[in-house]
Protein backbone atom coordinates (compact mmCIF):
# COMPACT_ATOMS: atom_id res chain seq x y z
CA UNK A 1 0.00 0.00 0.00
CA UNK A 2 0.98 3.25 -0.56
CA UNK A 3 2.68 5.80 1.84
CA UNK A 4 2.24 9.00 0.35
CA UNK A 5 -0.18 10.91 2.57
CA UNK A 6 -0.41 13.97 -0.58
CA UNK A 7 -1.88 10.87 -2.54
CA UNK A 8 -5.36 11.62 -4.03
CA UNK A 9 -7.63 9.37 -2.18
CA UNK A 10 -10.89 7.66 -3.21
CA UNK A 11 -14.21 7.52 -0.99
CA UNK A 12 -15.97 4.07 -0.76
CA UNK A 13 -18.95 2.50 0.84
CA UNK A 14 -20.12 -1.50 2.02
CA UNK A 15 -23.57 -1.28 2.22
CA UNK A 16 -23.52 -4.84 3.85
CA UNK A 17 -21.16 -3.81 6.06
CA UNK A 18 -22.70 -0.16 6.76
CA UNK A 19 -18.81 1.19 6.07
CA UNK A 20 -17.43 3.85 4.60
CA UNK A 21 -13.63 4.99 4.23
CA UNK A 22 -11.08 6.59 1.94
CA UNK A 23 -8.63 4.97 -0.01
CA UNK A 24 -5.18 5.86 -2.23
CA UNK A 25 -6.23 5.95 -5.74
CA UNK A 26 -3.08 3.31 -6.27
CA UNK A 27 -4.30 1.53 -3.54
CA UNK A 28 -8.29 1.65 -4.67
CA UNK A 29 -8.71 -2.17 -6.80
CA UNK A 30 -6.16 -3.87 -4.50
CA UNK A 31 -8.56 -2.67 -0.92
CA UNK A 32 -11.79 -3.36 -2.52
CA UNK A 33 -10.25 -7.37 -4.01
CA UNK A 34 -9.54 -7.65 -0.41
CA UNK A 35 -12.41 -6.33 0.92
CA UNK A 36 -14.72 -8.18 -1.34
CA UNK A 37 -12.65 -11.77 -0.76
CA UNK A 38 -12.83 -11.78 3.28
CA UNK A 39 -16.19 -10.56 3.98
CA UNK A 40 -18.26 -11.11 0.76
CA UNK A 41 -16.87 -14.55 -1.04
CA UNK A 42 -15.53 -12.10 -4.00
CA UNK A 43 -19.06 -10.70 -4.35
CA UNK A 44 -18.24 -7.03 -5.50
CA UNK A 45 -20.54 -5.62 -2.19
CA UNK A 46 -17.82 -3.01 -1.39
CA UNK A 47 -17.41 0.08 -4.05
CA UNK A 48 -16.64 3.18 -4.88
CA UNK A 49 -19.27 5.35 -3.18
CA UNK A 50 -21.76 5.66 -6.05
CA UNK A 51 -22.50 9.65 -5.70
CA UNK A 52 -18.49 9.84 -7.05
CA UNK A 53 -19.08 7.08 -10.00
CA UNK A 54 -22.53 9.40 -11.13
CA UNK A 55 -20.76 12.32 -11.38
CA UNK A 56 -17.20 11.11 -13.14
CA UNK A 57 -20.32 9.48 -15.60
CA UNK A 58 -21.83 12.26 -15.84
CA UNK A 59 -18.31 14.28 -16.64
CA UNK A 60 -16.72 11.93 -19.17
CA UNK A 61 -20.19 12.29 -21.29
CA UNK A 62 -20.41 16.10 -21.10
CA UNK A 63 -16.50 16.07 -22.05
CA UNK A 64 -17.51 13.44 -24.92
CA UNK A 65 -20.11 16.05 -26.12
CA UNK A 66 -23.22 12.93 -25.21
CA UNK A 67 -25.37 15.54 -23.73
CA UNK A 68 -25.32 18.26 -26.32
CA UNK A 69 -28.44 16.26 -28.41
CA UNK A 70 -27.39 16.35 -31.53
């Protein structure tokens, strides 16, 4: 895992577990694999918080020009 503390970090959320926490963005796949493995049999329960995946959507089409309608 990484050490540097000026690393971006990445908000995510177990609703089975009712936990939330920040991660390094290096460190993001590698905690939720582990996460998912121990408590949920693999089952992808942990995530990045969903509010954060909406809104990078929601970005990356506006940047792509999806929402100008034509």
């Amino acid at each position: 895992m990484s050490d540097d503390a000026d690393e971006p970090t990445v908000p995510i959320v177990c609703e089975d577990c009712g936990t939330r926490s920040r991660v390094a963005l290096d460190d993001l796949r590698e905690s939720l694999d582990t996460h998912n493995k121990h408590r949920h049999d693999g089952e992808g329960a942990a995530q990045v918080d969903p509010a954060l995946s909406d809104a990078l959507a929601d970005q990356v089409a506006e940047d792509l020009g999806l929402y100008d309608g034509g």
